[in-house]
C-alpha atoms as a PDB file:
ATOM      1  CA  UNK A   1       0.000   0.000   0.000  1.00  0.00           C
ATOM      2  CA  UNK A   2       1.098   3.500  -0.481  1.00  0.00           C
ATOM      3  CA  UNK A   3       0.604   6.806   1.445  1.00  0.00           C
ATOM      4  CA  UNK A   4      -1.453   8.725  -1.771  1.00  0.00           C
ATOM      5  CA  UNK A   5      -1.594  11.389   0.885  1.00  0.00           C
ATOM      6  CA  UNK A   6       2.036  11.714   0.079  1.00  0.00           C
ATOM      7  CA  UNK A   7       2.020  11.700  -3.640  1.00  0.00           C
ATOM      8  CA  UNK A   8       2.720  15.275  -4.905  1.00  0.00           C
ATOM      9  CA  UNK A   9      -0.056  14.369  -8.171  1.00  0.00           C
ATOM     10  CA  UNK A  10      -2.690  13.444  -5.323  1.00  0.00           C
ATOM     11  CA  UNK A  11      -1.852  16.650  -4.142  1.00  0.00           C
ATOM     12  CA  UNK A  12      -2.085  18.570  -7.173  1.00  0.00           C
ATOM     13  CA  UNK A  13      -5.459  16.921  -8.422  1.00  0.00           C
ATOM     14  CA  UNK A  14      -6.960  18.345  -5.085  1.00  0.00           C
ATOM     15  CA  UNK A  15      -5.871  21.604  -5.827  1.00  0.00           C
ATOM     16  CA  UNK A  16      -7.096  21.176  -9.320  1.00  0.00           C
ATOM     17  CA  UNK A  17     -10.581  19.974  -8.355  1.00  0.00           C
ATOM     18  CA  UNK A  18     -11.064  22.889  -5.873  1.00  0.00           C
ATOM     19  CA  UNK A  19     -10.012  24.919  -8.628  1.00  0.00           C
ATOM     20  CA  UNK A  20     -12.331  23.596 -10.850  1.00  0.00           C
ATOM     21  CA  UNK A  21     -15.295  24.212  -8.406  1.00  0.00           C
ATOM     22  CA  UNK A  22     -14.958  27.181  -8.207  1.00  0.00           C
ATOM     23  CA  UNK A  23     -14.540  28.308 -12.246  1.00  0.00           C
ATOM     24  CA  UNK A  24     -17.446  26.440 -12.496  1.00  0.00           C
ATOM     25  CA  UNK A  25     -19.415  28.681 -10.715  1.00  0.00           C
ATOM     26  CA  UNK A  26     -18.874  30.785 -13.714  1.00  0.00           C
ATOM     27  CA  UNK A  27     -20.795  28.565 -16.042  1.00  0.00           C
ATOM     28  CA  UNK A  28     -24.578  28.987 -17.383  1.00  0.00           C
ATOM     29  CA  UNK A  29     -27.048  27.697 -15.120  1.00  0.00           C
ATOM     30  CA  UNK A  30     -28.658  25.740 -17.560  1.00  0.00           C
ATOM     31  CA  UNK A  31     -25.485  23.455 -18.075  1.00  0.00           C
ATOM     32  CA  UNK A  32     -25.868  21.907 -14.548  1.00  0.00           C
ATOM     33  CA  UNK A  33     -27.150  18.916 -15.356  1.00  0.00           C
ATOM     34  CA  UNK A  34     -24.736  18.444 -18.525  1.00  0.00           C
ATOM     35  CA  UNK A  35     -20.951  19.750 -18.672  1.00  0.00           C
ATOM     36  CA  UNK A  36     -21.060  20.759 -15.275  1.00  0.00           C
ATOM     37  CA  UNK A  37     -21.555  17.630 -13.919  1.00  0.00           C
ATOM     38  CA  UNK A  38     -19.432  15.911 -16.129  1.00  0.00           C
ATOM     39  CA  UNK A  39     -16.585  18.342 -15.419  1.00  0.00           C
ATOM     40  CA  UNK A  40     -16.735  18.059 -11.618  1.00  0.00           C
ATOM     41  CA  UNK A  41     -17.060  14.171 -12.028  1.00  0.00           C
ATOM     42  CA  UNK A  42     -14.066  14.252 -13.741  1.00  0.00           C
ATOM     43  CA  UNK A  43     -11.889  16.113 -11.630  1.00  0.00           C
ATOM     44  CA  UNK A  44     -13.232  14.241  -8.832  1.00  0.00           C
ATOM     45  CA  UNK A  45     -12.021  10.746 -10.219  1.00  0.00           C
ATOM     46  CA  UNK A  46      -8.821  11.819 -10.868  1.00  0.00           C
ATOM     47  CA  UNK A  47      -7.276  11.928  -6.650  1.00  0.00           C
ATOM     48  CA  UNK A  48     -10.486   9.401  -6.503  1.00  0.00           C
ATOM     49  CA  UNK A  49      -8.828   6.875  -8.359  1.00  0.00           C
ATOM     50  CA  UNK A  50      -5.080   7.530  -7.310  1.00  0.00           C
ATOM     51  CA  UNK A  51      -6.516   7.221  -3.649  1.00  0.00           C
ATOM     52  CA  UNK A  52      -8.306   3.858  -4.442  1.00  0.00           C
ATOM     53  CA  UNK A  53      -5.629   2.550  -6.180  1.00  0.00           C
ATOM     54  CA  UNK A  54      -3.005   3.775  -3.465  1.00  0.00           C
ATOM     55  CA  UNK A  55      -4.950   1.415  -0.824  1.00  0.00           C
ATOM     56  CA  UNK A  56      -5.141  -2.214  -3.277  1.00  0.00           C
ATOM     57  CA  UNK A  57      -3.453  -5.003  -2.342  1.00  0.00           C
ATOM     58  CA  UNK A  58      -1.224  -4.616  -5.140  1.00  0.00           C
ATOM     59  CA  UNK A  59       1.191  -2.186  -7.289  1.00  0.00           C
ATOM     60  CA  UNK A  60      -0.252  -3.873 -10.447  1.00  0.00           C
ATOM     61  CA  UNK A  61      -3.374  -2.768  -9.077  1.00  0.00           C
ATOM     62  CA  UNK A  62      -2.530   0.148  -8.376  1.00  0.00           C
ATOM     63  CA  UNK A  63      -0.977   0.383 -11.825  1.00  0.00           C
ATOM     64  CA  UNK A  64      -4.527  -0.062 -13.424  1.00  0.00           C
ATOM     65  CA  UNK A  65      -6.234   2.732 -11.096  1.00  0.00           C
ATOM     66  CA  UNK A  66      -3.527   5.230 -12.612  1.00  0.00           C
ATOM     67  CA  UNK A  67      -4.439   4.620 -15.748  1.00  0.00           C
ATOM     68  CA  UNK A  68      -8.240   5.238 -14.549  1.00  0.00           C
ATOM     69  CA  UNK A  69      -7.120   8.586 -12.971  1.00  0.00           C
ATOM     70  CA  UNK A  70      -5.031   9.143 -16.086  1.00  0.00           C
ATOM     71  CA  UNK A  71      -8.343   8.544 -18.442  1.00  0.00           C
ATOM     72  CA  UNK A  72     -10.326  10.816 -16.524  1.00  0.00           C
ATOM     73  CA  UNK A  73      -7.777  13.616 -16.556  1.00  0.00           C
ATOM     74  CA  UNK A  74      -8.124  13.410 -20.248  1.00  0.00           C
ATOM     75  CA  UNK A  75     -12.097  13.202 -20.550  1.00  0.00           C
ATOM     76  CA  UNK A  76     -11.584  16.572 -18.203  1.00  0.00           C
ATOM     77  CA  UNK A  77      -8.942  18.410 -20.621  1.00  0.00           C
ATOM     78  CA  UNK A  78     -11.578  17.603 -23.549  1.00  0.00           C
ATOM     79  CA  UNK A  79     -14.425  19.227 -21.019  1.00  0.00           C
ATOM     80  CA  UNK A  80     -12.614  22.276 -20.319  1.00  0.00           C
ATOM     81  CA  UNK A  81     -10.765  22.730 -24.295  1.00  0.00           C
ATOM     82  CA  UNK A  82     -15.177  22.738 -24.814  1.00  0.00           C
ATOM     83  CA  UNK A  83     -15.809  25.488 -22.225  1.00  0.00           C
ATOM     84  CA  UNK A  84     -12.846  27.559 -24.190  1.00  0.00           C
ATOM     85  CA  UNK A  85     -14.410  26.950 -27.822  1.00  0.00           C
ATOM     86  CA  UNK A  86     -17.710  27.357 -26.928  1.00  0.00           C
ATOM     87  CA  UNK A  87     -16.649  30.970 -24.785  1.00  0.00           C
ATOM     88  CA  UNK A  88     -18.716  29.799 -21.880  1.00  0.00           C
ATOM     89  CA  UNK A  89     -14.821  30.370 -19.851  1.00  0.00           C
ATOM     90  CA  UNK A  90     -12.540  32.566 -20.219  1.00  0.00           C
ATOM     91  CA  UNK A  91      -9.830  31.184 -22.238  1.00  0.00           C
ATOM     92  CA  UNK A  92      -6.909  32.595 -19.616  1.00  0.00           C
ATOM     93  CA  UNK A  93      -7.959  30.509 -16.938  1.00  0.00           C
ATOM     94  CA  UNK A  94      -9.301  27.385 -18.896  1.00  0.00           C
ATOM     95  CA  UNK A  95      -5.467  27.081 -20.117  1.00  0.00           C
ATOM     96  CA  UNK A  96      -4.101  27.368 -16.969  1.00  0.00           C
ATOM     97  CA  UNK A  97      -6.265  24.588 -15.273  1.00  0.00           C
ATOM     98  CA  UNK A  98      -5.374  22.332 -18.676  1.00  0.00           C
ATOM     99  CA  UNK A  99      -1.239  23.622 -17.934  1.00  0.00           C
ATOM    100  CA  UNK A 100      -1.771  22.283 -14.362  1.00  0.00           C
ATOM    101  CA  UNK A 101      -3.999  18.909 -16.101  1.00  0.00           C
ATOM    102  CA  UNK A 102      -0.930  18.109 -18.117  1.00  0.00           C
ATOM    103  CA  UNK A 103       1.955  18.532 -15.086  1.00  0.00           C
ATOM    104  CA  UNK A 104      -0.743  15.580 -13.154  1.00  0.00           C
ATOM    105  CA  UNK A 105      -0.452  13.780 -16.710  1.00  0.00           C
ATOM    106  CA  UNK A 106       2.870  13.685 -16.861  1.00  0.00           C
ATOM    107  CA  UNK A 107       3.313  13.225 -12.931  1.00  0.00           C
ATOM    108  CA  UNK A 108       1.195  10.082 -13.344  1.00  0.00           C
ATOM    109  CA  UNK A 109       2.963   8.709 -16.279  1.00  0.00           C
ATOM    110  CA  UNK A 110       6.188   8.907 -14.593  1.00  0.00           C
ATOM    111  CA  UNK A 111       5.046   7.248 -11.409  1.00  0.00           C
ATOM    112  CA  UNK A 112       3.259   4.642 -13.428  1.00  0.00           C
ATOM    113  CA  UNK A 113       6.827   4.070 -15.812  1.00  0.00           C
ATOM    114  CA  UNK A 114       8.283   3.472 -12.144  1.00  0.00           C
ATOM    115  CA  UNK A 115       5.759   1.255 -10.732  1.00  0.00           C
ATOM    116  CA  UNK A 116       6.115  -1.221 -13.668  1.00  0.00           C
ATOM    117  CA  UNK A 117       9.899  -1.533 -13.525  1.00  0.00           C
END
């Protein structure tokens, strides 16, 4: 098992999901029940996932819930790129929560290169 508490892309995925709260705020009230909640479910399952895998019995395990986390960092960069074309966000701070996305990308790639070794 591993401390995810510890892992510095746990970390940043919190600070990305509170981030992402709060932006969306911002969007139309009428998208609640559509990107909205897909974008907050997103973000969520990203530290979800590293957390879940963090506590199985396993690294290969673990190794399979980082590539969950990983897949739902992606289904969120393709949310917020949305928000951008469709001007529902401003652009400014839709590319800095997709600058952050891709640091936890890489983070999580690297950490899952070393788990397999």
């Amino acid at each position: 098992m591993h401390n995810f508490e510890k892992l510095v892309f746990w970390q940043k995925s919190i600070e990305l999901a509170k981030q992402v709260y709060v932006i969306c705020v911002e969007l139309p009230k009428d998208e609640k029940f559509g990107l909205i909640s897909q974008i907050k479910g997103s973000v969520i399952s990203i530290p979800s996932n590293i957390a879940e895998g963090a506590g199985r019995n396993n690294d290969r395990e673990f190794y399979h819930f980082l590539g969950i986390a990983n897949a739902s960092s992606f289904e969120l960069q393709t949310q917020l790129i949305l928000t951008r074309e469709l001007n529902l966000l401003d652009a400014e701070k839709v590319d800095s929560l997709i600058a952050n996305l891709n640091e936890i990308q890489r983070m999580i790639y690297t950490f899952k290169s070393n788990l397999k070794k």
